[in-house]
N, C-alpha and C. Protein backbone atom coordinates (compact mmCIF):
# COMPACT_ATOMS: atom_id res chain seq x y z
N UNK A 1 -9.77 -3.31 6.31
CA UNK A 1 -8.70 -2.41 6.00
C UNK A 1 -8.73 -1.23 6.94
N UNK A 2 -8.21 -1.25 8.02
CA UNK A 2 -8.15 -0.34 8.98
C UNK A 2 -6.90 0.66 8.99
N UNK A 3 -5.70 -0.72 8.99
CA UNK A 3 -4.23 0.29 9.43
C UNK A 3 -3.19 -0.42 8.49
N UNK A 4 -1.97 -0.28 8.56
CA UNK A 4 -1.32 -0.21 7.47
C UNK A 4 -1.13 -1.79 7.61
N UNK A 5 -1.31 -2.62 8.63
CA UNK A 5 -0.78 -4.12 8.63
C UNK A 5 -1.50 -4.59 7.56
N UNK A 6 -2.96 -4.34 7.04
CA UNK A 6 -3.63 -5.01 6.37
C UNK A 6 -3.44 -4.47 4.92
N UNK A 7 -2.48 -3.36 4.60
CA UNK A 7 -2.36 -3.61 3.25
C UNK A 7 -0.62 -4.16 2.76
N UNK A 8 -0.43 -4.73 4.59
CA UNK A 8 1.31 -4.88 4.29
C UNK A 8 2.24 -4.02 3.67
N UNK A 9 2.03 -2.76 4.40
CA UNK A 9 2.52 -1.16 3.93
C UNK A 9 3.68 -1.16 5.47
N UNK A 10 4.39 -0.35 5.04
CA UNK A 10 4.97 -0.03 6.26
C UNK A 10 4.80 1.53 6.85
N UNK A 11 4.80 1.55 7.87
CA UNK A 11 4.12 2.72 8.87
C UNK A 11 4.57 4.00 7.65
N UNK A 12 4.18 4.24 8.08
CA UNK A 12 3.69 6.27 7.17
C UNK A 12 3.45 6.23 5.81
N UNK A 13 3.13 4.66 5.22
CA UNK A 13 2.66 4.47 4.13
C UNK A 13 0.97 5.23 3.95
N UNK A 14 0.29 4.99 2.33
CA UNK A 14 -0.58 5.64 1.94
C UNK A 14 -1.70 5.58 2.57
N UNK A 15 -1.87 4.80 3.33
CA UNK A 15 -3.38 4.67 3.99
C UNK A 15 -3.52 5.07 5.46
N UNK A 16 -1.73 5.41 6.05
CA UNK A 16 -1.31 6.41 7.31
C UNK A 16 -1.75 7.62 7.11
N UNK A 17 -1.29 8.18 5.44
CA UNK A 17 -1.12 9.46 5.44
C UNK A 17 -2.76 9.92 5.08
N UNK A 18 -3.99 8.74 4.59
CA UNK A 18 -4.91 9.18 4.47
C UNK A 18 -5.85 9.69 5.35
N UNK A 19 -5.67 8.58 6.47
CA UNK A 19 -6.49 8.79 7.69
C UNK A 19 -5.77 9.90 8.62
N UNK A 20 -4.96 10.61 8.34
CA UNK A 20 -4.36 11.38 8.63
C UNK A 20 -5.30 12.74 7.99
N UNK A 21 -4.83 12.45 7.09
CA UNK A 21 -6.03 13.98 6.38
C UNK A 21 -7.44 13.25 6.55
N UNK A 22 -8.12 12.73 6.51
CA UNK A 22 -9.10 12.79 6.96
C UNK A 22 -9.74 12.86 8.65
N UNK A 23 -8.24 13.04 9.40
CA UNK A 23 -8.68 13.37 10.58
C UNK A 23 -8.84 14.88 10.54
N UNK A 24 -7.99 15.41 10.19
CA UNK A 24 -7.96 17.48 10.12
C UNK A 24 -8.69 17.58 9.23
N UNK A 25 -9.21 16.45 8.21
CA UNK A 25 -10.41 17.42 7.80
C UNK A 25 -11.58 17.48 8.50
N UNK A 26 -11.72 16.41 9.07
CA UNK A 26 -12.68 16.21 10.33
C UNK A 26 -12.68 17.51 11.09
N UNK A 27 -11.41 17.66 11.50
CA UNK A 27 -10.99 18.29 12.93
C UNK A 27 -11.22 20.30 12.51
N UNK A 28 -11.04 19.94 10.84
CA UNK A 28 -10.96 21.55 10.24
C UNK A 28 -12.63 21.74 10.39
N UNK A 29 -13.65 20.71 9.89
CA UNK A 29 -15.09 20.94 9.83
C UNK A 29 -15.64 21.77 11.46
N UNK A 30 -14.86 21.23 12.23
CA UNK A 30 -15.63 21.79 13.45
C UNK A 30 -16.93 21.70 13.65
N UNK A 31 -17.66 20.90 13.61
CA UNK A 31 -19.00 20.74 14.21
C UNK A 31 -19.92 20.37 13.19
N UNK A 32 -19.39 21.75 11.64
CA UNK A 32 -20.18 21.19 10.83
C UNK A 32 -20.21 20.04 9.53
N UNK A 33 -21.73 20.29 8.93
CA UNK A 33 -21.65 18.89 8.00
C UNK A 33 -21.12 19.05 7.23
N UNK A 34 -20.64 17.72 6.23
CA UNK A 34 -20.37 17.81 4.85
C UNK A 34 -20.92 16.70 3.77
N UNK A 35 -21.21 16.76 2.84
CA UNK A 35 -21.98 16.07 2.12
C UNK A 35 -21.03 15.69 0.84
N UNK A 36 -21.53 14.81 0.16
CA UNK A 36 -20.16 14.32 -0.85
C UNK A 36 -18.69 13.97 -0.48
N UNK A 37 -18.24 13.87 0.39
CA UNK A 37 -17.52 13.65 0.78
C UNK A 37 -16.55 12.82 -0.08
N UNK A 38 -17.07 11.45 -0.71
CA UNK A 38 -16.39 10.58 -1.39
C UNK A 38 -16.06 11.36 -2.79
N UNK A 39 -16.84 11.95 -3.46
CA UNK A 39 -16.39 12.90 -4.56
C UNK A 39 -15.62 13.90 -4.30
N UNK A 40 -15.47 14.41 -2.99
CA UNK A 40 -14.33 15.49 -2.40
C UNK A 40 -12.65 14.83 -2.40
N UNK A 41 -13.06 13.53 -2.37
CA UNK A 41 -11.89 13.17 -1.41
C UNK A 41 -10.89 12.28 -3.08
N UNK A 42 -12.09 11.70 -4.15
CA UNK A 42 -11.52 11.88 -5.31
C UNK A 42 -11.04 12.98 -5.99
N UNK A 43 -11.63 13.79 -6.10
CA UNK A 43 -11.01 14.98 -6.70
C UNK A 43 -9.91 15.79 -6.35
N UNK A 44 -9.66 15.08 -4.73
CA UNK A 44 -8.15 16.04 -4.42
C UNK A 44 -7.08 14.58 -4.60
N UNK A 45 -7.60 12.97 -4.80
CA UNK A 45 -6.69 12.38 -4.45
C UNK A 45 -6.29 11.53 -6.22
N UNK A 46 -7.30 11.79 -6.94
CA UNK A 46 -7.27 10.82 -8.55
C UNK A 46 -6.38 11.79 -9.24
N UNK A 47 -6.13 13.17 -9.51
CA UNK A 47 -5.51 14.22 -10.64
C UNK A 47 -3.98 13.98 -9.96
N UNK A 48 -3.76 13.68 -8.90
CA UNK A 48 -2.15 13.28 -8.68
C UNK A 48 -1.93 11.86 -8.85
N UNK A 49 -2.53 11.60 -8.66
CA UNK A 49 -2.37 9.32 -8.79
C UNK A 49 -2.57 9.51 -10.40
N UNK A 50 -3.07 10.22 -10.83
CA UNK A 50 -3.02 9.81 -12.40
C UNK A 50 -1.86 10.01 -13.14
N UNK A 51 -1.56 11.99 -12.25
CA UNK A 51 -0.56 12.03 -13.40
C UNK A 51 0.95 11.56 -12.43
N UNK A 52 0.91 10.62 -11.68
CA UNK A 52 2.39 10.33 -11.07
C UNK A 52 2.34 8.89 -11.91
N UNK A 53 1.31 8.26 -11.68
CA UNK A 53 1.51 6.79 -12.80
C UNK A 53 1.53 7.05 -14.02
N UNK A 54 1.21 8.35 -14.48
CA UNK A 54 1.56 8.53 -16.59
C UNK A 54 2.88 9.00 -16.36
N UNK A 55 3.63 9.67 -15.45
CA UNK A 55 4.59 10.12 -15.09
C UNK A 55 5.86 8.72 -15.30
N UNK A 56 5.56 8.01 -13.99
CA UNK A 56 6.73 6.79 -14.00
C UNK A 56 6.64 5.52 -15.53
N UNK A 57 4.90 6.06 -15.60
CA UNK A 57 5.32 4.87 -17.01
C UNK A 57 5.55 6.10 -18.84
N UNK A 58 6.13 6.98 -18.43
CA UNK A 58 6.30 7.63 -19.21
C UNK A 58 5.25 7.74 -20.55
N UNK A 59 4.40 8.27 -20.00
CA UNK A 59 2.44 8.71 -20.66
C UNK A 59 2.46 7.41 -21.11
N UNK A 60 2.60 6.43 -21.33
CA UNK A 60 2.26 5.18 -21.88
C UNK A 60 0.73 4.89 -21.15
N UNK A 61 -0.26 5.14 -21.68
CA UNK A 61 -1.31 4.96 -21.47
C UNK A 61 -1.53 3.72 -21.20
N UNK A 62 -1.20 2.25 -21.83
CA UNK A 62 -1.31 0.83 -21.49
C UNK A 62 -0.82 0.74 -20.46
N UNK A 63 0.22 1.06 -20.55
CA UNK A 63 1.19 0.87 -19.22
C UNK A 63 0.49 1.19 -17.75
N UNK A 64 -0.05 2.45 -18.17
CA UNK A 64 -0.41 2.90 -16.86
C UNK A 64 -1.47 2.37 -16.32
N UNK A 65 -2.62 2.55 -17.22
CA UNK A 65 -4.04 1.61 -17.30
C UNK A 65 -3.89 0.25 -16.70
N UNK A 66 -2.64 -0.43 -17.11
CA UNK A 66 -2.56 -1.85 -16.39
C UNK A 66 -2.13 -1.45 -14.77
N UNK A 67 -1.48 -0.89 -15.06
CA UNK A 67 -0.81 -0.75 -13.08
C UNK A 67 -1.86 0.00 -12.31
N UNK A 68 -3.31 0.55 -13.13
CA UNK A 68 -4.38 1.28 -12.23
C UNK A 68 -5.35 0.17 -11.64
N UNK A 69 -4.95 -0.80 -12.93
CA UNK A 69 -6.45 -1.86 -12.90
C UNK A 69 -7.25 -1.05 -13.31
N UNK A 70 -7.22 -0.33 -14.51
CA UNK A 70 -8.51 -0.01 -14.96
C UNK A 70 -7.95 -0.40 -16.84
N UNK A 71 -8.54 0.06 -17.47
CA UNK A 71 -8.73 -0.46 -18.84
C UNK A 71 -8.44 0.90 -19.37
N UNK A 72 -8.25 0.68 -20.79
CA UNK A 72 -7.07 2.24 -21.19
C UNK A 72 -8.17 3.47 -21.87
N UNK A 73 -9.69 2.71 -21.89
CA UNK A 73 -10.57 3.83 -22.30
C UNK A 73 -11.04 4.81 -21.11
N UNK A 74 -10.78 3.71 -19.90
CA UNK A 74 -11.57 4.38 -18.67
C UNK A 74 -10.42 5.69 -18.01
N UNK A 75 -9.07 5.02 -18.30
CA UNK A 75 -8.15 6.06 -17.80
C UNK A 75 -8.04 6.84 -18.96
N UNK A 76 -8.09 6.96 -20.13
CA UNK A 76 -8.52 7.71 -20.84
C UNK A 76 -9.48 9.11 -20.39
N UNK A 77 -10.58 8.32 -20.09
CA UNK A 77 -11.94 9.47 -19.61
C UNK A 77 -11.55 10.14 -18.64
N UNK A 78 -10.78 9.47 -17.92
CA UNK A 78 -10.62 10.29 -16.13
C UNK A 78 -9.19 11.41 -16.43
N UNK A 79 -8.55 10.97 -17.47
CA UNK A 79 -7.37 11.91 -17.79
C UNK A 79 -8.19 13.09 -18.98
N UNK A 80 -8.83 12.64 -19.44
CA UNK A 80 -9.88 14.10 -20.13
C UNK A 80 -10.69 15.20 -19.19
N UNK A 81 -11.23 14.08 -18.00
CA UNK A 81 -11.78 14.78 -16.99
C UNK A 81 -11.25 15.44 -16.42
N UNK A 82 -10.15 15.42 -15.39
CA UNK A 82 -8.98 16.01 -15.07
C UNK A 82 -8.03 17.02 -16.05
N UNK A 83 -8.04 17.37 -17.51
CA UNK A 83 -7.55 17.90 -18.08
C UNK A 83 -5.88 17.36 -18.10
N UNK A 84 -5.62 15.97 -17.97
CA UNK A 84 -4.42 15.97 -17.82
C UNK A 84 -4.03 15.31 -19.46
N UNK A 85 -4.60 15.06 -20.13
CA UNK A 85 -3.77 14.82 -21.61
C UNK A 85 -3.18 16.18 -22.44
């Protein structure tokens, strides 16, 4: 999964616009390190993916849980975590 052919996205789709911010954040670090990174990069990218899919399936928690691929206790936890219920 490199560029957008492999998720059959079309150009300036989601995985354009990721490696995109993860170039300026690169480019913002300037020299130095960063650690956690993968927990950085959830926490700015799961509290909008959550609440735009409770959004289009109108809070229907099943609903949404199925279109996450996750199960409705787990999106449950991550919408408590996030403060979004």
């Amino acid at each position: 999964m490199g560029n957008s052919d492999d998720l059959n996205q079309p150009p300036g789709a989601l995985c354009d616009s990721t490696a995109n911010a993860m170039e300026r954040y690169f480019s913002d670090l300037d020299g130095q390190t960063s650690t956690d990174l993968y927990a950085i990069v959830m926490a700015e990218v799961e509290p909008p993916l959550l609440s735009a899919v409770m959004k289009y399936n109108r809070h229907n928690q099943s609903k949404a849980a199925a279109m996450l691929g996750l199960n409705r206790a787990t999106l449950r936890k991550k919408l408590k975590h996030y403060d979004l219920l």
